[in-house]
C-alpha atoms as a PDB file:
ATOM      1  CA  UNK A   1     164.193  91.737  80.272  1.00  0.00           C
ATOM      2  CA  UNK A   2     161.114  94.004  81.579  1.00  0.00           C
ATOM      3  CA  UNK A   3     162.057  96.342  84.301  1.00  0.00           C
ATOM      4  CA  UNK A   4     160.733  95.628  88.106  1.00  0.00           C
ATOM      5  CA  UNK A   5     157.854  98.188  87.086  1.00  0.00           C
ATOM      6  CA  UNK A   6     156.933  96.247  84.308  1.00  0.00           C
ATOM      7  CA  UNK A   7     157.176  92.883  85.930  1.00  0.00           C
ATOM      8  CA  UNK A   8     154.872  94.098  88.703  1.00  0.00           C
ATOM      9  CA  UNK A   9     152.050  96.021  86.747  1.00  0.00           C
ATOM     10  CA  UNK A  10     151.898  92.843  84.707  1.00  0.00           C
ATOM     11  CA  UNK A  11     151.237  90.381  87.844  1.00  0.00           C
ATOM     12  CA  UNK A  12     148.881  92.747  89.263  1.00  0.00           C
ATOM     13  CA  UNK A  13     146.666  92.235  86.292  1.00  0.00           C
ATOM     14  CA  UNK A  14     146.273  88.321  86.985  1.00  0.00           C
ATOM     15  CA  UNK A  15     146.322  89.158  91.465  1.00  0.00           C
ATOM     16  CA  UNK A  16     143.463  91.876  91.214  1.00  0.00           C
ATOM     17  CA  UNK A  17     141.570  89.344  89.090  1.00  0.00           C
ATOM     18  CA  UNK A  18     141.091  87.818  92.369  1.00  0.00           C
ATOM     19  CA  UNK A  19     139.318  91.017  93.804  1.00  0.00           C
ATOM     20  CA  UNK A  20     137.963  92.147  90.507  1.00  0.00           C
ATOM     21  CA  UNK A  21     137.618  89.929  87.769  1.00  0.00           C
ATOM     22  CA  UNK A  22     137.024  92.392  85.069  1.00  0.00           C
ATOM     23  CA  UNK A  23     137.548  96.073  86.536  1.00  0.00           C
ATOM     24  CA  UNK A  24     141.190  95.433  87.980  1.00  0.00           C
ATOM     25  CA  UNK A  25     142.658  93.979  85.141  1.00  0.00           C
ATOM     26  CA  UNK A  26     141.362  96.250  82.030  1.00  0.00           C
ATOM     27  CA  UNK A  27     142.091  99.441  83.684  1.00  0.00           C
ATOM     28  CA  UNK A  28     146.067  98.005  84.411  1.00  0.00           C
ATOM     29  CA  UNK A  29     145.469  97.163  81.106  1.00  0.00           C
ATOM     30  CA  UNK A  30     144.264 100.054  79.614  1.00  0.00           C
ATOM     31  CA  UNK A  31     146.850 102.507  81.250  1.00  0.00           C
ATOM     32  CA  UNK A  32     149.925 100.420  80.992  1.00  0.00           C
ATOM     33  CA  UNK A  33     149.352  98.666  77.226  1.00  0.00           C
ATOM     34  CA  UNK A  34     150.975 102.046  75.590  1.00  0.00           C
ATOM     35  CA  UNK A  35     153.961 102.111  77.712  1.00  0.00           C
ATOM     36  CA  UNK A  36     154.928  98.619  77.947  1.00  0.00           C
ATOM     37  CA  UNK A  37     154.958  95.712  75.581  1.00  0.00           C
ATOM     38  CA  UNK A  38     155.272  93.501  78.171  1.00  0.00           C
ATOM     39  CA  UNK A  39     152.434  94.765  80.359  1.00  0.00           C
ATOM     40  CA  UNK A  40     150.171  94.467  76.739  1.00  0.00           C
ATOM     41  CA  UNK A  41     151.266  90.814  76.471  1.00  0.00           C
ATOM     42  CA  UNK A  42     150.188  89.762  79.839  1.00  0.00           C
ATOM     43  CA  UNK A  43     146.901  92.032  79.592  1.00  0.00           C
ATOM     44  CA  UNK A  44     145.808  90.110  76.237  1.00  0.00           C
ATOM     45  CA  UNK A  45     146.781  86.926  77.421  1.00  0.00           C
ATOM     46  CA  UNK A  46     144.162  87.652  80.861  1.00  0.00           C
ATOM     47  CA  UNK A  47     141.661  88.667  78.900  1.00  0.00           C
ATOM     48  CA  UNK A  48     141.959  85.720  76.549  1.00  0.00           C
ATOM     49  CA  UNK A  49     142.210  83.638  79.741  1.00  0.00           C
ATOM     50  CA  UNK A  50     138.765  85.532  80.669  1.00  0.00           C
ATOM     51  CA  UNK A  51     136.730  84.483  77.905  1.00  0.00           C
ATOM     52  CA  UNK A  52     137.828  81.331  77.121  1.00  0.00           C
ATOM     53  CA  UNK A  53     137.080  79.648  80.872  1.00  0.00           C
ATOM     54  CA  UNK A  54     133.834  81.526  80.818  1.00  0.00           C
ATOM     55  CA  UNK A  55     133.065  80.178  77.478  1.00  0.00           C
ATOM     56  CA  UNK A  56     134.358  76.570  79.795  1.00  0.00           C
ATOM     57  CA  UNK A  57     132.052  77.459  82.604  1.00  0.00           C
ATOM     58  CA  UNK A  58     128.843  77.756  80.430  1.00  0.00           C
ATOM     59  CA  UNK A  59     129.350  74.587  78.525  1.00  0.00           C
ATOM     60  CA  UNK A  60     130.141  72.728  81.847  1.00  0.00           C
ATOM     61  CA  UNK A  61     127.227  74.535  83.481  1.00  0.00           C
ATOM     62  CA  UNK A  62     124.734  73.179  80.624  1.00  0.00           C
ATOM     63  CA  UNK A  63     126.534  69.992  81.016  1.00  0.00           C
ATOM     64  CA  UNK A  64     124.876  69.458  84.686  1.00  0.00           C
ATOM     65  CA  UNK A  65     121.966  68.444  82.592  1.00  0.00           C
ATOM     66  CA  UNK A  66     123.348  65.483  82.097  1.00  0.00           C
ATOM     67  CA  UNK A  67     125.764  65.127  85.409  1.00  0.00           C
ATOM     68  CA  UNK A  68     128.905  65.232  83.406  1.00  0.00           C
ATOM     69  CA  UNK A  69     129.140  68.900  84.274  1.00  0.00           C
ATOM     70  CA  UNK A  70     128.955  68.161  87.831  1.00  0.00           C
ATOM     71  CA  UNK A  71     132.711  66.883  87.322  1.00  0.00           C
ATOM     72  CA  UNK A  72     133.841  69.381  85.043  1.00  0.00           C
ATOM     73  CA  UNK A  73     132.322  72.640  86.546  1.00  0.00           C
ATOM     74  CA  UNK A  74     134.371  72.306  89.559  1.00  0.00           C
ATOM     75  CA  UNK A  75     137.790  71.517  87.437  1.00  0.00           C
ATOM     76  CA  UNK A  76     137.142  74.511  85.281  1.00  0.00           C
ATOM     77  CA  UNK A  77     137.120  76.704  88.297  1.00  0.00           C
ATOM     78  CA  UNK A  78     140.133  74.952  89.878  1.00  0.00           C
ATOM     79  CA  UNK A  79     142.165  75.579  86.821  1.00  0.00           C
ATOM     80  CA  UNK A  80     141.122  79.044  86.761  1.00  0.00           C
ATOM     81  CA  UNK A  81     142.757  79.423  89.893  1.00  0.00           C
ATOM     82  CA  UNK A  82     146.058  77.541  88.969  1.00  0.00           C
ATOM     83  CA  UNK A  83     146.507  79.051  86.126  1.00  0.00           C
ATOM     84  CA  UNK A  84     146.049  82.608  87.979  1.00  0.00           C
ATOM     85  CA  UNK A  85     148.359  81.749  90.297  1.00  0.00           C
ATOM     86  CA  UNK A  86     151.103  80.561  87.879  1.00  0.00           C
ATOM     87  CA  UNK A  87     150.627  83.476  85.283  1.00  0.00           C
ATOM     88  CA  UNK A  88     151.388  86.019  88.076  1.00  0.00           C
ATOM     89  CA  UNK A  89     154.560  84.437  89.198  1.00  0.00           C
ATOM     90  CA  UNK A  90     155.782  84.262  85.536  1.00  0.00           C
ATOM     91  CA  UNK A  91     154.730  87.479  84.969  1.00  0.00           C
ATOM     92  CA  UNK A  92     156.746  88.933  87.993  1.00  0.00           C
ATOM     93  CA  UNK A  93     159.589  86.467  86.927  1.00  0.00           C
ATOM     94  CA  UNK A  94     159.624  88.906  84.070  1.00  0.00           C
ATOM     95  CA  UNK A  95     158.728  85.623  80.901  1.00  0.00           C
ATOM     96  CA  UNK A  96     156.042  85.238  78.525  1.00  0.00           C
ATOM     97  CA  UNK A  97     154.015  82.687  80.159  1.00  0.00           C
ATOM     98  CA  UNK A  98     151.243  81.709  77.984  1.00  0.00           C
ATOM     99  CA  UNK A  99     148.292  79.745  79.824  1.00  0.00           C
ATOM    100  CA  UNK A 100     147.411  76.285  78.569  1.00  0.00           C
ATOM    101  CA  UNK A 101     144.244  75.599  76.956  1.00  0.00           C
ATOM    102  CA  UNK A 102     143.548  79.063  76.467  1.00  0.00           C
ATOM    103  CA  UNK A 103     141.923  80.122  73.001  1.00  0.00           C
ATOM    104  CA  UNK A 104     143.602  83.051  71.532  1.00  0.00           C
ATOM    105  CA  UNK A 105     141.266  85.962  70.535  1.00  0.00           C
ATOM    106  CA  UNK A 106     143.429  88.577  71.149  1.00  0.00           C
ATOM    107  CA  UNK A 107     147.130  88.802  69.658  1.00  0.00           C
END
């Protein structure tokens, strides 16, 4: 089990996404990774997170050509947000919550 400073670096890497979407995160990241295995976990699995839904929000975005991307645009970034949301509370709940239909580039 990850100690309470563990748990809590971890989730602030997913809740400062909220405030800074790239800045926040990597520096967490970047100083915690080394210390904690858990903290590295949760710092890939953002930053996997990251790329994959913007790699979702430019093919729905060049998908408005054609009006299906009016529909999927706006459940990309409503997933984003979910799946924020629920990574932080697992993180603080101290598991190794893995976010659906995420593509792994980092492991």
């Amino acid at each position: 089990m990850p100690t309470k400073d563990e748990r809590l670096m971890a989730a602030l890497i997913y809740v400062s996404s909220f405030f800074t979407v790239f800045i926040g995160p990597i520096i967490i990241w970047l100083l915690k990774k080394d210390e904690s295995e858990f903290v590295d976990y949760h710092g890939k699995e953002y930053f996997n997170f990251l790329i994959s839904y913007a790699i979702y929000g430019v093919i729905s975005s060049i998908l408005i050509i054609v009006l299906i991307g009016l529909v999927i645009a706006p459940i990309v970034g409503l997933l984003a947000i979910i799946f924020t949301i629920l990574a932080a509370i697992k993180a603080y709940e101290g598991e190794h919550y893995r976010i659906p239909t995420v593509i792994h580039f980092f492991k």
